[in-house]
N, C-alpha and C. Protein backbone atom coordinates (compact mmCIF):
# COMPACT_ATOMS: atom_id res chain seq x y z
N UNK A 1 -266.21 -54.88 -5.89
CA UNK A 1 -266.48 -56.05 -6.71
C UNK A 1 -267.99 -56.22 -6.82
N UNK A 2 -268.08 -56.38 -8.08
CA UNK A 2 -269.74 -56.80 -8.36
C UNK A 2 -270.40 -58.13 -8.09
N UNK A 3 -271.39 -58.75 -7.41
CA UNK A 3 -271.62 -59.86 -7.60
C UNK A 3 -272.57 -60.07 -8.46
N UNK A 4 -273.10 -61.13 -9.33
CA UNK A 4 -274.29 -61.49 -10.31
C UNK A 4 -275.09 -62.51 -9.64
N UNK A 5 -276.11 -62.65 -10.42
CA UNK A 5 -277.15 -63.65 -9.89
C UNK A 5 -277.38 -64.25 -10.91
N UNK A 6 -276.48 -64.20 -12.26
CA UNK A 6 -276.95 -65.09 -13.43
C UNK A 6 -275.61 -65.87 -13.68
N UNK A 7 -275.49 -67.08 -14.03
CA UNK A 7 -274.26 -67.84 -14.74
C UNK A 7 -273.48 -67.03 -16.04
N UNK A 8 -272.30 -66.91 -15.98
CA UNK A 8 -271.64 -65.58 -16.71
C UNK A 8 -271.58 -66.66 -18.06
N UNK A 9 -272.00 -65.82 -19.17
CA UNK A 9 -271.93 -66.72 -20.42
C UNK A 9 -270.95 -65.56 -21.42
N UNK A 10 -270.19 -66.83 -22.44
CA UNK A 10 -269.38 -66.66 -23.14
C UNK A 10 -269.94 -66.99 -24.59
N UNK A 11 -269.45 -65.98 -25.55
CA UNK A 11 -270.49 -65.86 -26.95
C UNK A 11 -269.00 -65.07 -28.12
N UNK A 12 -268.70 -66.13 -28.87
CA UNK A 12 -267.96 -65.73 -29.68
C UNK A 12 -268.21 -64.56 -30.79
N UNK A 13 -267.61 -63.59 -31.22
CA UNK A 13 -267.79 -62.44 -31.81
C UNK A 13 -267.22 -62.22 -33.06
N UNK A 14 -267.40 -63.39 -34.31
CA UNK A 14 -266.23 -63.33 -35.52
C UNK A 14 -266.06 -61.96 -35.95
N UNK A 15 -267.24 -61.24 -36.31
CA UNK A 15 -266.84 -59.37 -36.88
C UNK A 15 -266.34 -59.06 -35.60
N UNK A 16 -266.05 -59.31 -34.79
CA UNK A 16 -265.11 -58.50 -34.08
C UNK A 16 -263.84 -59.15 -33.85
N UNK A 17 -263.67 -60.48 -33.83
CA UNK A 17 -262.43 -60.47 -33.73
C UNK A 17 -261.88 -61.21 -32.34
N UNK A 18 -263.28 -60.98 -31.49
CA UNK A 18 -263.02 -61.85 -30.29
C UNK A 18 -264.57 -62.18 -29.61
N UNK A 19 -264.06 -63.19 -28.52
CA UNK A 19 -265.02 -63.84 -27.46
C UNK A 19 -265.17 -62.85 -26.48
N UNK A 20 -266.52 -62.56 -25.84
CA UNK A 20 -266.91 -61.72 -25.17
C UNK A 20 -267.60 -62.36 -23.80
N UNK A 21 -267.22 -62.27 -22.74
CA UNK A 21 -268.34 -62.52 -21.14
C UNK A 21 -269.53 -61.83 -21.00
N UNK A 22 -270.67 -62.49 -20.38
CA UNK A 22 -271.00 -61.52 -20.11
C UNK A 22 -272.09 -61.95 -18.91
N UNK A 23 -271.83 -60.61 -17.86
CA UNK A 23 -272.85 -60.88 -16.55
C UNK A 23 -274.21 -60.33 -16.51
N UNK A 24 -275.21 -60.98 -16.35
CA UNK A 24 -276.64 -60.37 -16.37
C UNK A 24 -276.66 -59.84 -17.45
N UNK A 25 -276.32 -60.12 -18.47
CA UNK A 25 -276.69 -59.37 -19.99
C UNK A 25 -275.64 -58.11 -20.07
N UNK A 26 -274.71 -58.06 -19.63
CA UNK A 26 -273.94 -56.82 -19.97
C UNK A 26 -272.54 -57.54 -20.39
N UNK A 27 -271.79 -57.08 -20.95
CA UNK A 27 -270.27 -57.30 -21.26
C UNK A 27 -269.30 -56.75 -20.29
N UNK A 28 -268.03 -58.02 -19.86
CA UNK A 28 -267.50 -57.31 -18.49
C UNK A 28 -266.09 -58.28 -18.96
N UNK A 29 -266.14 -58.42 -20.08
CA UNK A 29 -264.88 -59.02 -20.38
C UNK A 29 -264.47 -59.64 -21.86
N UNK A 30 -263.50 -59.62 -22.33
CA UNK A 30 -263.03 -60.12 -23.49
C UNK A 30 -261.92 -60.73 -24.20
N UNK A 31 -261.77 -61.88 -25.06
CA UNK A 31 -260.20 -62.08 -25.09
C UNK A 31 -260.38 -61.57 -27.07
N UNK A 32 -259.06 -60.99 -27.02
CA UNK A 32 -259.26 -60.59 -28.74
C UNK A 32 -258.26 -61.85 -29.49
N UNK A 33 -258.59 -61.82 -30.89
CA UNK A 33 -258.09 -62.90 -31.36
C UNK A 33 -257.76 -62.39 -32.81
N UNK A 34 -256.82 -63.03 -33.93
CA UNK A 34 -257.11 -62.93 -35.21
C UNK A 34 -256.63 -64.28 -35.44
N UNK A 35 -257.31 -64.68 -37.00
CA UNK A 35 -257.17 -66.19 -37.70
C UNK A 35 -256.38 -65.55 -38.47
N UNK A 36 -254.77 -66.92 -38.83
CA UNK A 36 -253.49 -66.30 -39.44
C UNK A 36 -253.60 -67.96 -39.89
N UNK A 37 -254.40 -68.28 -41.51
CA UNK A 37 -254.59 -69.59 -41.62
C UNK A 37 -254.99 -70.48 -40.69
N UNK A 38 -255.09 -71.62 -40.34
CA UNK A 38 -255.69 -72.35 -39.27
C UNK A 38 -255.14 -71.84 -37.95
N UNK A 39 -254.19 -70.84 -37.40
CA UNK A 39 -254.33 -70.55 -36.05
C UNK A 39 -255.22 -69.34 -35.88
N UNK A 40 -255.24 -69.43 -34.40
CA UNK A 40 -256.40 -68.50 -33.69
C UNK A 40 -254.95 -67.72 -32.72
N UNK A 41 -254.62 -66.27 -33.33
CA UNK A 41 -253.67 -65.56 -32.85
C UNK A 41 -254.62 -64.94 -31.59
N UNK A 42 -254.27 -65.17 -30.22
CA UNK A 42 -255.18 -64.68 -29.22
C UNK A 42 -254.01 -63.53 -28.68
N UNK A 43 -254.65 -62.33 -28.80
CA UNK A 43 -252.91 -61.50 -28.55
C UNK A 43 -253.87 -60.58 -27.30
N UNK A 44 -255.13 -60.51 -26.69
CA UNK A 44 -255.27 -59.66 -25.89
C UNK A 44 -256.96 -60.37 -24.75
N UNK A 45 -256.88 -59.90 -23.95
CA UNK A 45 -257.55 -60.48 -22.80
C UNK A 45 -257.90 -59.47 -21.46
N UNK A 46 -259.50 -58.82 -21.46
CA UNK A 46 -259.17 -57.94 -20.27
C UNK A 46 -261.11 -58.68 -19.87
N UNK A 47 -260.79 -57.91 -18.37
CA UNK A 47 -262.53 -58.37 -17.62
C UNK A 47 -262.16 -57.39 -16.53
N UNK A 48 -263.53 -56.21 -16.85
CA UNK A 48 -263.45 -55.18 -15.81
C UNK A 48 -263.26 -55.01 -14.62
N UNK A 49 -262.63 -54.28 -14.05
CA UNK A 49 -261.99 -54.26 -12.69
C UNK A 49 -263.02 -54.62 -11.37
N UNK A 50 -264.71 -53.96 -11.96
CA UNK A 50 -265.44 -54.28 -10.89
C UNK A 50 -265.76 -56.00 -10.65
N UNK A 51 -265.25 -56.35 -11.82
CA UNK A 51 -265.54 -58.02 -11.61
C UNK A 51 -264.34 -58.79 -11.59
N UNK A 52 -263.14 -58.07 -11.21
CA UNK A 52 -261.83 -58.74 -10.81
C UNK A 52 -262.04 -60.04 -9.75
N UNK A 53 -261.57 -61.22 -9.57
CA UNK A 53 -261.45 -62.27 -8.57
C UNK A 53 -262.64 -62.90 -8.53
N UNK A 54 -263.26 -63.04 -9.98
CA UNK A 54 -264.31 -63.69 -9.71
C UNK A 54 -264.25 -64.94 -10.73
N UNK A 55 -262.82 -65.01 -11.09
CA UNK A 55 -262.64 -65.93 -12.07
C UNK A 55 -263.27 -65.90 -13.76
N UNK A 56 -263.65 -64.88 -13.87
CA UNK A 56 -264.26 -64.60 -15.00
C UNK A 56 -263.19 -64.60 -16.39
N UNK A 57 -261.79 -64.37 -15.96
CA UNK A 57 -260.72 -64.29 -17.11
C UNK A 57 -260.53 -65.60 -17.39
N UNK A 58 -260.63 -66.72 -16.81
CA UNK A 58 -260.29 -68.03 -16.66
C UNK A 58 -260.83 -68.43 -17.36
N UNK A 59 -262.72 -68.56 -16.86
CA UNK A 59 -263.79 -69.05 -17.70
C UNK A 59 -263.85 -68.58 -19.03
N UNK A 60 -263.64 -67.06 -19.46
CA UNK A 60 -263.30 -66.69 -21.01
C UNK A 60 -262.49 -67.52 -21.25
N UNK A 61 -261.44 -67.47 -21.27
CA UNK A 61 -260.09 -68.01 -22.23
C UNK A 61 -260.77 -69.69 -22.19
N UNK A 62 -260.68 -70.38 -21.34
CA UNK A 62 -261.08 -71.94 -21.26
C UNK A 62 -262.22 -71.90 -22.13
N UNK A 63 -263.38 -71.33 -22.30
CA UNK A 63 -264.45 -71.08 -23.67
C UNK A 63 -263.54 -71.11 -24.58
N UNK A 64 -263.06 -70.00 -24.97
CA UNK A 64 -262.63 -69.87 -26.12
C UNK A 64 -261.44 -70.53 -26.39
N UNK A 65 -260.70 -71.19 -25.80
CA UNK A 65 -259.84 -72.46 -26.19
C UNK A 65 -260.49 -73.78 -26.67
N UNK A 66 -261.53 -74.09 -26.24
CA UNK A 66 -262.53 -75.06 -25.84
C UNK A 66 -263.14 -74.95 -27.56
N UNK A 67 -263.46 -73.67 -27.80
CA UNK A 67 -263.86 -73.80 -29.26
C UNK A 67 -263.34 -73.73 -30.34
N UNK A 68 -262.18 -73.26 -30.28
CA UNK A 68 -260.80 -73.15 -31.16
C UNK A 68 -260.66 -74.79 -31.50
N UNK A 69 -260.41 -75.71 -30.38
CA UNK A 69 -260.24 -77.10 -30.18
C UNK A 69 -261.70 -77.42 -31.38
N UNK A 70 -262.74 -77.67 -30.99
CA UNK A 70 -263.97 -77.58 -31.76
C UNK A 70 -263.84 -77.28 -33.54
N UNK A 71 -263.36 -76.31 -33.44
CA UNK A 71 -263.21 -75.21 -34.90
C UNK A 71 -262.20 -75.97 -35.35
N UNK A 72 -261.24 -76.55 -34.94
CA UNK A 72 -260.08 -77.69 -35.82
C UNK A 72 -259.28 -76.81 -36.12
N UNK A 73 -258.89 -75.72 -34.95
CA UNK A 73 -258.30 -74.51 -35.39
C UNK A 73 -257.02 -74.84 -34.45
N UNK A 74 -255.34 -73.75 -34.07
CA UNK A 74 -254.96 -73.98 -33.28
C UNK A 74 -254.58 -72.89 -32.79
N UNK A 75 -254.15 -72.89 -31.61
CA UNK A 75 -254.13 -71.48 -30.22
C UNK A 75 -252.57 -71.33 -30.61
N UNK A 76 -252.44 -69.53 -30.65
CA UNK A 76 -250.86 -68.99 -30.66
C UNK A 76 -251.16 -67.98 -29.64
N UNK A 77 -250.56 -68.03 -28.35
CA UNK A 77 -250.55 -67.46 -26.91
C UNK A 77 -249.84 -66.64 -26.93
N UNK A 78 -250.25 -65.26 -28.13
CA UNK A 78 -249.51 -63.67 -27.89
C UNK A 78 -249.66 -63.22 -26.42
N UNK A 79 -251.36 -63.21 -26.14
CA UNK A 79 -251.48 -62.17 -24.70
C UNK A 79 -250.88 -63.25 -23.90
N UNK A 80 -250.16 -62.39 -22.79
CA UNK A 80 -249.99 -63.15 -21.87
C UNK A 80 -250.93 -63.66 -20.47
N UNK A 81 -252.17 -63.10 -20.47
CA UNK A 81 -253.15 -63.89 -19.53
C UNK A 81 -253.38 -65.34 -20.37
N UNK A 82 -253.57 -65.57 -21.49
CA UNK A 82 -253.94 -66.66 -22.42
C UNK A 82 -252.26 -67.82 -22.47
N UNK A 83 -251.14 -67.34 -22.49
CA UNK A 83 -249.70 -67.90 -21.93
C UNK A 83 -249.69 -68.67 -20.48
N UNK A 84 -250.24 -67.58 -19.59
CA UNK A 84 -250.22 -67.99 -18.44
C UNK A 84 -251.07 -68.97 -18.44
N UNK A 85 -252.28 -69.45 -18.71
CA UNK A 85 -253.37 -69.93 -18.50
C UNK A 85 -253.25 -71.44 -19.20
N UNK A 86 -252.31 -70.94 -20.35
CA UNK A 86 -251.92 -72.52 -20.98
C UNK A 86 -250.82 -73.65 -20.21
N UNK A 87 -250.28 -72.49 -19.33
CA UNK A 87 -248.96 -73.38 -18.68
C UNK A 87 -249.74 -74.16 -17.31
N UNK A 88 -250.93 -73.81 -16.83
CA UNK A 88 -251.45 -74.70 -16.06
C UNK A 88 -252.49 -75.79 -16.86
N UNK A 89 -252.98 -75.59 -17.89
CA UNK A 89 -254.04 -76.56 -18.70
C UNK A 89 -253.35 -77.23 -19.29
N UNK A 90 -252.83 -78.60 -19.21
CA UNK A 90 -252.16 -79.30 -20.79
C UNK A 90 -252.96 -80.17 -21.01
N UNK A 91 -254.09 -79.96 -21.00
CA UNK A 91 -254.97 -80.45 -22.16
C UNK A 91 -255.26 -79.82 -23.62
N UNK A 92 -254.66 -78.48 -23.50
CA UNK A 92 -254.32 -77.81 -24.94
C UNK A 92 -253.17 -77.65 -25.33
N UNK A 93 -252.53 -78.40 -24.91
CA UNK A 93 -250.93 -78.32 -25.60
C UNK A 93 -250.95 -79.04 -27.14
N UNK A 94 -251.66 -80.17 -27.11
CA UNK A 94 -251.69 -80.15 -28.26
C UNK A 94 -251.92 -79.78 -29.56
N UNK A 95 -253.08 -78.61 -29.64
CA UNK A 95 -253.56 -77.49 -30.28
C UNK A 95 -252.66 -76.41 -29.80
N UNK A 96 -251.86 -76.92 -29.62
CA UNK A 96 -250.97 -74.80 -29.22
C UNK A 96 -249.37 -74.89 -29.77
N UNK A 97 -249.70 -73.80 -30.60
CA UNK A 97 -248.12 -73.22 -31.78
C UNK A 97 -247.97 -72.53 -30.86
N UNK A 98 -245.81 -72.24 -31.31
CA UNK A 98 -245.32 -71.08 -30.36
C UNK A 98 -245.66 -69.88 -31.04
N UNK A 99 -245.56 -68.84 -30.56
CA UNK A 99 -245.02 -67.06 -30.69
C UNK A 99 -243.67 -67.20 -31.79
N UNK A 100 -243.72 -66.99 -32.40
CA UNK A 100 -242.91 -66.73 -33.29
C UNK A 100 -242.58 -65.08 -34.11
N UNK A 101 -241.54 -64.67 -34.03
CA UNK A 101 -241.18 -63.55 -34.51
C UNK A 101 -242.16 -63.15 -35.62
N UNK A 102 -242.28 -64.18 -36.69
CA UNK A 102 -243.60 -64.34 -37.83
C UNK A 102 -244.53 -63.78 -37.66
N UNK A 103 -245.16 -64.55 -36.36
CA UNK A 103 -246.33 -64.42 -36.22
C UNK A 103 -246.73 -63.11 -35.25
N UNK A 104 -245.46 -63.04 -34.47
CA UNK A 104 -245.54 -61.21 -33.66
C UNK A 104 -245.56 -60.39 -35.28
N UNK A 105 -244.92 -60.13 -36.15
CA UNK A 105 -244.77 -59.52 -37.31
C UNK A 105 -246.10 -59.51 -38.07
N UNK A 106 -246.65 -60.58 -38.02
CA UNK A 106 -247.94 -60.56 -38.81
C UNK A 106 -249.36 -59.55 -38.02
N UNK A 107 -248.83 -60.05 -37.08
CA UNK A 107 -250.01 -59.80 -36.41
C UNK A 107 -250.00 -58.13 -35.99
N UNK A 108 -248.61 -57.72 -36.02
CA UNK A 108 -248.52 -55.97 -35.91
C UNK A 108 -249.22 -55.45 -37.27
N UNK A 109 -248.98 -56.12 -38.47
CA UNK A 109 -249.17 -55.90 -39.71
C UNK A 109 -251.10 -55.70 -39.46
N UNK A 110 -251.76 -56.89 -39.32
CA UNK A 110 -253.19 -57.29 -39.16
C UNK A 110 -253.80 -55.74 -38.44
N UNK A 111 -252.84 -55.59 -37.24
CA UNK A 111 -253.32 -55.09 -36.30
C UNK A 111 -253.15 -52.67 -36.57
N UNK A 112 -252.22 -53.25 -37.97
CA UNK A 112 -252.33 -51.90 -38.07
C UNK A 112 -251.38 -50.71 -37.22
């Protein structure tokens, strides 16, 4: 496990598609997303193994929920680190659509 000496900052990435971490200036984590009309389809979520247990997957997703909320947008919890993460926060339940066959369908479509 790596430790840092800088506060891990989170920086949204629209040409790409997702929110990115990052420690001491490097990238060590990411949640991916696509916009399907006003939702924010979040279908994927990883933070490198050397920085496992450092809470860094947490602090992503809570950013990027945090600005979705902001953006007047709403959260659809494909990945399941971003599922899991909603069933302990219900302060975003109210911004959060289900998974819907639709929206699994669309998003295979998006995703190519």
């Amino acid at each position: 496990m790596t430790q840092s000496s800088a506060a891990p900052a989170v920086e949204r990435r629209d040409n790409r598609h997702r929110y990115e971490i990052f420690v001491d200036g490097k990238r060590v984590g990411l949640t991916a997303y696509r916009d399907r009309g006003e939702q924010r389809v979040f279908y994927h979520t990883e933070v490198d193994d050397a920085f496992a247990g450092q809470g860094l997957a947490a602090q992503l997703v809570h950013e990027a929920l945090t600005d979705v909320r902001r953006s007047g947008k709403r959260i659809v919890p494909v990945c399941p680190y971003v599922a899991k993460y909603l069933t302990r926060h219900e302060e975003f339940n109210d911004i959060t659509d289900p998974v819907t066959p639709e929206v699994l369908q669309w998003l295979d479509t998006e995703l190519g």
